[in-house]
C-alpha atoms as a PDB file:
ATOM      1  CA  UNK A   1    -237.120 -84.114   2.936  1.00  0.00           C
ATOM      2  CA  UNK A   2    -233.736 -82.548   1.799  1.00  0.00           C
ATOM      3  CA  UNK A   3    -233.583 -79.003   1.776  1.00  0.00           C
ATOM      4  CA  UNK A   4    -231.040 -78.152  -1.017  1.00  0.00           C
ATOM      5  CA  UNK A   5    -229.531 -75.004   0.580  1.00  0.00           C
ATOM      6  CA  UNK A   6    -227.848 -76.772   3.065  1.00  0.00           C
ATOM      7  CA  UNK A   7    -224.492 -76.640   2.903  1.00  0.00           C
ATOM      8  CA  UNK A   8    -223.785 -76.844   6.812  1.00  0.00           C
ATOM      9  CA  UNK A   9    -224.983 -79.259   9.102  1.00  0.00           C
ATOM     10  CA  UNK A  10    -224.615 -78.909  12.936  1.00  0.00           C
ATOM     11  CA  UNK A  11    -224.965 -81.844  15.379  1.00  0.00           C
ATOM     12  CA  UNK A  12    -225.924 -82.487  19.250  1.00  0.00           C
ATOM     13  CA  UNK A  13    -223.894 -85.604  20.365  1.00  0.00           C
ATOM     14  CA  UNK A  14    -226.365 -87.112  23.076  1.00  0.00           C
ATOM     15  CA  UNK A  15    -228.836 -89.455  21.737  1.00  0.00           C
ATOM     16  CA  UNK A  16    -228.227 -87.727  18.198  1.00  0.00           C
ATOM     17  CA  UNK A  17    -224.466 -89.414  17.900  1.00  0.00           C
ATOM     18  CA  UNK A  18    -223.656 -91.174  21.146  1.00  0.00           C
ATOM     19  CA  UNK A  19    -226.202 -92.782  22.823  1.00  0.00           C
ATOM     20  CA  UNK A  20    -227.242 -91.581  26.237  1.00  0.00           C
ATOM     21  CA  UNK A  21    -229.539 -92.083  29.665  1.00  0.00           C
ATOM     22  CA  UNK A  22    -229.034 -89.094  32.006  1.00  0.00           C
ATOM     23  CA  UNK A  23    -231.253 -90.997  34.385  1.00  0.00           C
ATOM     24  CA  UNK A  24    -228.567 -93.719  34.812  1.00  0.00           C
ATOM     25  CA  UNK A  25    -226.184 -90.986  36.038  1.00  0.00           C
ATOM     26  CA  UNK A  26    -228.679 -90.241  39.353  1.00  0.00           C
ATOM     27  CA  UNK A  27    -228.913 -93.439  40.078  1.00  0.00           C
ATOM     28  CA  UNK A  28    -224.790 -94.126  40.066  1.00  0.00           C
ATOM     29  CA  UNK A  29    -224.242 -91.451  42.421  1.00  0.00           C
ATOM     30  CA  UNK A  30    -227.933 -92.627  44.508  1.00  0.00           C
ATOM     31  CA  UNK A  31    -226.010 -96.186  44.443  1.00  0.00           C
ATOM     32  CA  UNK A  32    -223.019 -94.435  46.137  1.00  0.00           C
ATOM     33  CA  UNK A  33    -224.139 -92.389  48.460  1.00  0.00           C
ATOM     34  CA  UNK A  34    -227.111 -94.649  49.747  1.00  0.00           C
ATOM     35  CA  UNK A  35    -229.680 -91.895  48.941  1.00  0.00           C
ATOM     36  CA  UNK A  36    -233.042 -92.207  46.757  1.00  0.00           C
ATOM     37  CA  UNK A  37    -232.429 -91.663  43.427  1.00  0.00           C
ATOM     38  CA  UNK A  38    -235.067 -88.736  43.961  1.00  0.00           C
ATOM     39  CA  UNK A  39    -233.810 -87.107  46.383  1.00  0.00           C
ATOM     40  CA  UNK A  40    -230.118 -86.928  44.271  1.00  0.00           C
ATOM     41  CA  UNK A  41    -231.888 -85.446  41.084  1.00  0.00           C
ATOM     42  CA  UNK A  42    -233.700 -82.636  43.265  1.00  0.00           C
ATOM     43  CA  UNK A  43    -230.589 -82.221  45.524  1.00  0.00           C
ATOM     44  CA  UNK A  44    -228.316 -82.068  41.634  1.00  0.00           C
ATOM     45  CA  UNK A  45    -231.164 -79.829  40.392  1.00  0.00           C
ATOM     46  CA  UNK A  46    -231.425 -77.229  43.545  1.00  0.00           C
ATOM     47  CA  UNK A  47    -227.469 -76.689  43.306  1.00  0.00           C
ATOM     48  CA  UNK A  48    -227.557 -76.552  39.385  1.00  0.00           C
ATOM     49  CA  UNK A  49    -224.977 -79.049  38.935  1.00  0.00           C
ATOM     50  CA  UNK A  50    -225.247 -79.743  35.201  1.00  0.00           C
ATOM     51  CA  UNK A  51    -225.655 -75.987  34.329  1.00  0.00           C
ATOM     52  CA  UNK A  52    -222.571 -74.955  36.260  1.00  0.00           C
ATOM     53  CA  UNK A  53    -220.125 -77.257  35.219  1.00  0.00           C
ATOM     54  CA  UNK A  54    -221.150 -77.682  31.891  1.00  0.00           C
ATOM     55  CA  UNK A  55    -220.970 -73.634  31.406  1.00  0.00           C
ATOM     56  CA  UNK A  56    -217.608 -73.740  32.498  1.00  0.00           C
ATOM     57  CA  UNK A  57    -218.204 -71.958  35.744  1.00  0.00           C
ATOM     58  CA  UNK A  58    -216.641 -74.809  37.687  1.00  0.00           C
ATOM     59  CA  UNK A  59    -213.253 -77.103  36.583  1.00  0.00           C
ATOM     60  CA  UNK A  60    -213.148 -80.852  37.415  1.00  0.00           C
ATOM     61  CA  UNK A  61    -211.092 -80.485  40.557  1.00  0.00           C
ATOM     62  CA  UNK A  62    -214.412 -77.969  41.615  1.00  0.00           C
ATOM     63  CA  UNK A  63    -216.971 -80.025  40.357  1.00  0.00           C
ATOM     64  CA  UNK A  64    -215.824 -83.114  42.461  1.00  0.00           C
ATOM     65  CA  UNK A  65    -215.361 -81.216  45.695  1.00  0.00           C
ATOM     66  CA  UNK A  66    -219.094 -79.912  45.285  1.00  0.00           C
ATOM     67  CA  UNK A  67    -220.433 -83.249  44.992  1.00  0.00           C
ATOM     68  CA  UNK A  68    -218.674 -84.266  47.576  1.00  0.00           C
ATOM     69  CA  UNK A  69    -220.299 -81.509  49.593  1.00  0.00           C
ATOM     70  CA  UNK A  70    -223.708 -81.679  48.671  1.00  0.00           C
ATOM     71  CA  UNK A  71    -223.557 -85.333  49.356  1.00  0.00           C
ATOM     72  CA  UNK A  72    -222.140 -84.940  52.354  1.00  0.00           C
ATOM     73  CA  UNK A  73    -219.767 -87.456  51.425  1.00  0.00           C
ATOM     74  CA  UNK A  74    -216.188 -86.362  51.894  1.00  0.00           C
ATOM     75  CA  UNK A  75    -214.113 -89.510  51.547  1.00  0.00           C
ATOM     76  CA  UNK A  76    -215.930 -90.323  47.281  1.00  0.00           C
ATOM     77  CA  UNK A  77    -212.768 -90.448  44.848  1.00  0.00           C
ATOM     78  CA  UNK A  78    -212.314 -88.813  42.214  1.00  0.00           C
ATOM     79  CA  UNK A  79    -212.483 -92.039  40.095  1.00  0.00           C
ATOM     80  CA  UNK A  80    -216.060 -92.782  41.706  1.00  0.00           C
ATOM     81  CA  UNK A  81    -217.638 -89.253  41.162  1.00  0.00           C
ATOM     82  CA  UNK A  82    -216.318 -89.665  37.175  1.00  0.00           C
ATOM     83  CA  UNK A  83    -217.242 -92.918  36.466  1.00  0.00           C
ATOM     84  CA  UNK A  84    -220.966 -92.388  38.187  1.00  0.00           C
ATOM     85  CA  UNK A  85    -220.781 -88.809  36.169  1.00  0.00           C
ATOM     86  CA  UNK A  86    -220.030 -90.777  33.052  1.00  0.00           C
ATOM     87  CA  UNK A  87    -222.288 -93.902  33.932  1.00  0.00           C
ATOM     88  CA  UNK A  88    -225.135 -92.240  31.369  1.00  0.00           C
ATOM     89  CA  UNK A  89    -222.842 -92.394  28.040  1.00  0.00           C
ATOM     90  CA  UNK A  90    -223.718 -95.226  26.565  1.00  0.00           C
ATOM     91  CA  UNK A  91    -222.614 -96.895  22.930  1.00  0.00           C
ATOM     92  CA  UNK A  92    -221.825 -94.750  19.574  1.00  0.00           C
ATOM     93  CA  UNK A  93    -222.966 -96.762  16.945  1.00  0.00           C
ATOM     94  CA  UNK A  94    -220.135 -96.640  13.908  1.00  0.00           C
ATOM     95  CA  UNK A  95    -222.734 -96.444  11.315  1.00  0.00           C
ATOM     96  CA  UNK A  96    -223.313 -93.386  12.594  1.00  0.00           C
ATOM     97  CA  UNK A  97    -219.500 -92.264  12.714  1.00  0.00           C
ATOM     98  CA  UNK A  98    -219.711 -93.814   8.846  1.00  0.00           C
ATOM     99  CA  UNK A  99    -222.694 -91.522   8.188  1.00  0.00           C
ATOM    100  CA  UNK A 100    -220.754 -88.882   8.897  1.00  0.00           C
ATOM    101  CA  UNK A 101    -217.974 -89.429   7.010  1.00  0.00           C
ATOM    102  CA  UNK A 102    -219.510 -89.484   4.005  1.00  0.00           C
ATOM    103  CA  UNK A 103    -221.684 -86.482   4.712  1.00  0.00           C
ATOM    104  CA  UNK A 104    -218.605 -84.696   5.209  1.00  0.00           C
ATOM    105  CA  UNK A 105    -217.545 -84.920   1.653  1.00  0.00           C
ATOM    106  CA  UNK A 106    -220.751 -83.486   0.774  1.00  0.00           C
ATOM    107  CA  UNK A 107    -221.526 -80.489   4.075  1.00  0.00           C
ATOM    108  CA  UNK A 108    -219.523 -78.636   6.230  1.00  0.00           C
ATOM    109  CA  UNK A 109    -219.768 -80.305   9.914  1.00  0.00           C
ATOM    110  CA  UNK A 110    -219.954 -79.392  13.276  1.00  0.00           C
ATOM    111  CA  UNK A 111    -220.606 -80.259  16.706  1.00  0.00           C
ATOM    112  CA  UNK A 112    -222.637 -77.971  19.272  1.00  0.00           C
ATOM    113  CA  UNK A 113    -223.058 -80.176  22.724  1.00  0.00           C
ATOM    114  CA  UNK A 114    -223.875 -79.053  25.965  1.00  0.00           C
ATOM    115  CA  UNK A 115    -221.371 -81.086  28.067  1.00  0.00           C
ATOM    116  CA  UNK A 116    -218.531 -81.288  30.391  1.00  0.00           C
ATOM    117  CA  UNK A 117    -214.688 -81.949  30.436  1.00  0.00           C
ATOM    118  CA  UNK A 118    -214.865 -85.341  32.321  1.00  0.00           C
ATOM    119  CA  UNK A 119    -217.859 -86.264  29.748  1.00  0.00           C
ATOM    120  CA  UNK A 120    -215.661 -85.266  26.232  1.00  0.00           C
ATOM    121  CA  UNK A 121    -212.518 -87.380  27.813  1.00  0.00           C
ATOM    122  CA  UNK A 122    -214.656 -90.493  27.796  1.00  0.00           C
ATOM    123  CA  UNK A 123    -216.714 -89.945  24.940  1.00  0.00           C
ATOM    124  CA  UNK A 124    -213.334 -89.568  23.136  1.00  0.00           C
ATOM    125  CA  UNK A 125    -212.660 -93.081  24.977  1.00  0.00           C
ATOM    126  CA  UNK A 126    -215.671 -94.801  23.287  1.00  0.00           C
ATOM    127  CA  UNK A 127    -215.106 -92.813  19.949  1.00  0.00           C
ATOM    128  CA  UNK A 128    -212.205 -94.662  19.620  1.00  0.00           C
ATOM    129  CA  UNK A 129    -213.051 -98.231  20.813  1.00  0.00           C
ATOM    130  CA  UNK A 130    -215.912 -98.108  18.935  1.00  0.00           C
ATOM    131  CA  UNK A 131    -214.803 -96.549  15.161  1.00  0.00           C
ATOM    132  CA  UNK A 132    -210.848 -95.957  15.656  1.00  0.00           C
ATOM    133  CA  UNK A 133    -211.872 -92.659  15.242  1.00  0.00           C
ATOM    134  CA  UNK A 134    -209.717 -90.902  18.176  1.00  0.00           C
ATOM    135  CA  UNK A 135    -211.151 -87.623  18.987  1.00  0.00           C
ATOM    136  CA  UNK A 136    -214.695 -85.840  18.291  1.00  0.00           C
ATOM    137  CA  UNK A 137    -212.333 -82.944  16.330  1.00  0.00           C
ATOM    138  CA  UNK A 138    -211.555 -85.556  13.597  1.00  0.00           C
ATOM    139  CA  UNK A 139    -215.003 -85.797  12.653  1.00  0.00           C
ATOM    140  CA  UNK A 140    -215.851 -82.186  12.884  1.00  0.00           C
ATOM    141  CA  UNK A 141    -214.877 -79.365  11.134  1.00  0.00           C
ATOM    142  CA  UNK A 142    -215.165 -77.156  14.561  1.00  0.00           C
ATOM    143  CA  UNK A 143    -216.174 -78.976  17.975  1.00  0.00           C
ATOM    144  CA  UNK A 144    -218.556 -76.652  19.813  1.00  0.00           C
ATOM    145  CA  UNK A 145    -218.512 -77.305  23.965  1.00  0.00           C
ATOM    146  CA  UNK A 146    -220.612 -75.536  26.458  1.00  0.00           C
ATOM    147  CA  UNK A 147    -218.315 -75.329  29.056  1.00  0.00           C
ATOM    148  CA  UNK A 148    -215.907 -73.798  26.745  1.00  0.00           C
ATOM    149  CA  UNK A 149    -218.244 -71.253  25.347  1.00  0.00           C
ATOM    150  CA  UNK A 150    -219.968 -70.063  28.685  1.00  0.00           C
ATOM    151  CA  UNK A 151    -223.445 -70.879  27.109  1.00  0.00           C
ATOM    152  CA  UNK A 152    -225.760 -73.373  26.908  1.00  0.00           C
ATOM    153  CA  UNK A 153    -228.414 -74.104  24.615  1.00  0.00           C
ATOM    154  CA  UNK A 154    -231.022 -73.587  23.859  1.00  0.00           C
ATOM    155  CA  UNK A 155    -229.543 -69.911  24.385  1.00  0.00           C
ATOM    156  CA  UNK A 156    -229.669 -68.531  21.170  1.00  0.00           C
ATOM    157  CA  UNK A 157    -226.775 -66.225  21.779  1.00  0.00           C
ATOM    158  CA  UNK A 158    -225.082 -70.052  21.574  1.00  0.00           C
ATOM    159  CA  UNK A 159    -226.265 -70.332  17.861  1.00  0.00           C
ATOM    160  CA  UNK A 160    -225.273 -67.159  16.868  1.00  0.00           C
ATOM    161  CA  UNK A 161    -221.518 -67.289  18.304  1.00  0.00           C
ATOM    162  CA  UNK A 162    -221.766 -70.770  15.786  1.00  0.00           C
ATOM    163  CA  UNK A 163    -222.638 -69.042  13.206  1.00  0.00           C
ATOM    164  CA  UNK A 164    -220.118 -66.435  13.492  1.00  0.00           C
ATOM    165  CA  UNK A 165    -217.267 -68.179  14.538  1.00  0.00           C
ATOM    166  CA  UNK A 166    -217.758 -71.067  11.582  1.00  0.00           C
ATOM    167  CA  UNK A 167    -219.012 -68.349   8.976  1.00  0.00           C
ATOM    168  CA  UNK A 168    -222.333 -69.775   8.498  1.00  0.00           C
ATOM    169  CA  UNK A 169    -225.237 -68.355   6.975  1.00  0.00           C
ATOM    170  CA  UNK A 170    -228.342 -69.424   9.432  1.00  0.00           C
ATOM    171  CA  UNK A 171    -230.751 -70.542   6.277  1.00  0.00           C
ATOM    172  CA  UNK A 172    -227.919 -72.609   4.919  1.00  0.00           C
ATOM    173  CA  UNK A 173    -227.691 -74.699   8.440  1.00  0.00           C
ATOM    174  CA  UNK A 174    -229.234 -77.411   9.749  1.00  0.00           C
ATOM    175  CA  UNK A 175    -229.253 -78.664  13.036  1.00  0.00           C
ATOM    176  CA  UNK A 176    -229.977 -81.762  14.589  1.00  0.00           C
ATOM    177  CA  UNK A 177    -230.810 -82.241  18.372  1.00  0.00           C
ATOM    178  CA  UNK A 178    -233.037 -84.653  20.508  1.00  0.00           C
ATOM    179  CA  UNK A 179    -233.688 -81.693  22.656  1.00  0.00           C
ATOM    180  CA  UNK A 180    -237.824 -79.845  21.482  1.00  0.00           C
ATOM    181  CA  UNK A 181    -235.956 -76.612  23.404  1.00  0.00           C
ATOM    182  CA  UNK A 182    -233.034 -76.849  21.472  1.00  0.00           C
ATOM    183  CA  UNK A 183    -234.475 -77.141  18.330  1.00  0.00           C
ATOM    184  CA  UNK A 184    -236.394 -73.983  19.402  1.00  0.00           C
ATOM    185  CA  UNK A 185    -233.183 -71.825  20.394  1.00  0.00           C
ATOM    186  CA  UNK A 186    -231.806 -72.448  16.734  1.00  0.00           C
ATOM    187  CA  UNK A 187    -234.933 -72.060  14.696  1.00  0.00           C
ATOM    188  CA  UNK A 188    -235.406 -68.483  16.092  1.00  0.00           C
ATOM    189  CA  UNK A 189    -232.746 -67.645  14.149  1.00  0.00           C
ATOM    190  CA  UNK A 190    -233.519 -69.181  11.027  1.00  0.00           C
ATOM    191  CA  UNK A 191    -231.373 -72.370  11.033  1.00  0.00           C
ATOM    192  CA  UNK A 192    -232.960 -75.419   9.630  1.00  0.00           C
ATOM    193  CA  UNK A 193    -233.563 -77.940  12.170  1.00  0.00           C
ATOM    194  CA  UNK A 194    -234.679 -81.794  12.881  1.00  0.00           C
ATOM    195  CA  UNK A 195    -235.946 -82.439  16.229  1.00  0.00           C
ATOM    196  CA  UNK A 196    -234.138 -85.848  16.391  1.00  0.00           C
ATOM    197  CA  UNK A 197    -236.867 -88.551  18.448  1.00  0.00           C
ATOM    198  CA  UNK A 198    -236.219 -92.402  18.908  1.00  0.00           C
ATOM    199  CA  UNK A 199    -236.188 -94.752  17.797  1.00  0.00           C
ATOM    200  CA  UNK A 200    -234.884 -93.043  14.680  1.00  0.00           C
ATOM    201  CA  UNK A 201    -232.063 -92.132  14.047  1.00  0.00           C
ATOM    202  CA  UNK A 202    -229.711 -89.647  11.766  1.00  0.00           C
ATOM    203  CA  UNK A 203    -229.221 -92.624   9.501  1.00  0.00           C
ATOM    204  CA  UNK A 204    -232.716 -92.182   8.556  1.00  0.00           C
ATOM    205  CA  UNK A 205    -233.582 -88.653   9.398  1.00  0.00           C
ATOM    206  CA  UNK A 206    -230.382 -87.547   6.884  1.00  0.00           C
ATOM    207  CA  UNK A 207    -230.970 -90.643   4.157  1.00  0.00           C
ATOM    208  CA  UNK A 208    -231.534 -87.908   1.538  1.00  0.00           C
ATOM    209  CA  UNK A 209    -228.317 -85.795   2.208  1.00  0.00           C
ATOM    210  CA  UNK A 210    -225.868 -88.443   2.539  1.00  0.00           C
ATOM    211  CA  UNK A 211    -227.042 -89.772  -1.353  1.00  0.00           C
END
């Protein structure tokens, strides 16, 4: 149901805009190394890969030479470790980039993602094949990174350095994630929020606001 104090409307990107499988991602670099799936996600997870790249506490050139260290595998390229890192991006769906437009004529936009650098370059690769749209930043009024901001959701010191840096009031904001934590981070401070779930998607969950 449309709340009509929104006037702001803050989006993840995976699996809310661009389809995702962060399983697939395991398995690439399982497929490379020879390992067990498994025992990649728990060796990924014990060196908290995701969190310190996608904080900004490592660069690419970093990030590459730690995988190639925790997998013991000194000789992987640079091309493999990015396109096994990338392997769980999956399609963006223009109806969704259409949705958008048209909600922008109506709501402030934004993007809030926790990602990487080597994720955003190809995301802004299938942004493009996919719409013509070039780069996330034409879409959004402000494009929101973790790795830029040092913070993750669903930190709710995130949220707040949103709402400051945009100028948004939190009870005339709504944001959208497929994340229940995420949802949870924002909510504490007041923001609106849809806990995004497939199979639907922001076509219907924002049918009312985009009339």
């Amino acid at each position: 149901m449309k709340n009509d104090k929104i006037k702001n409307i803050i989006f993840d990107l995976g699996d809310v805009i661009l389809n995702i499988d962060v399983p697939i991602a395991s398995k690439s670099f399982a497929d490379l190394s020879g390992r067990e799936q498994s025992e990649i996600v728990s060796i990924f997870k014990e060196n908290e890969l995701f969190r310190q790249f996608e904080t900004g506490l490592m660069d690419e050139p970093t990030f590459r030479n730690y995988v190639r260290e925790i997998l013991n595998f000194p000789d992987l390229s640079d091309e493999a470790i990015d396109t096994a890192w990338n392997s769980l991006l999956l399609d963006l769906p223009p109806e969704r980039v259409e949705l958008l437009k048209k909600l922008a004529t109506r709501y402030r936009l934004f993007l809030l993602s926790n990602t990487s650098s080597i994720h955003i370059t190809q995301v802004n690769k299938i942004l493009e094949a996919s719409t013509g749209v070039e780069k996330l930043e034409d879409l959004f009024e402000i494009v929101f990174l973790s790795y830029e901001m040092g913070l993750m959701k669903p930190d709710t010191r995130i949220y707040q350095d949103v709402l400051d840096k945009a100028g948004l009031k939190a009870e005339e904001t709504l944001f959208l994630d497929d994340n229940a934590d995420n949802i949870g981070g924002a909510a504490q401070l007041g923001i609106e929020t849809i806990h995004v779930q497939k199979p639907v998607t922001i076509l219907e969950y924002l049918k009312d606001y985009a009339v």
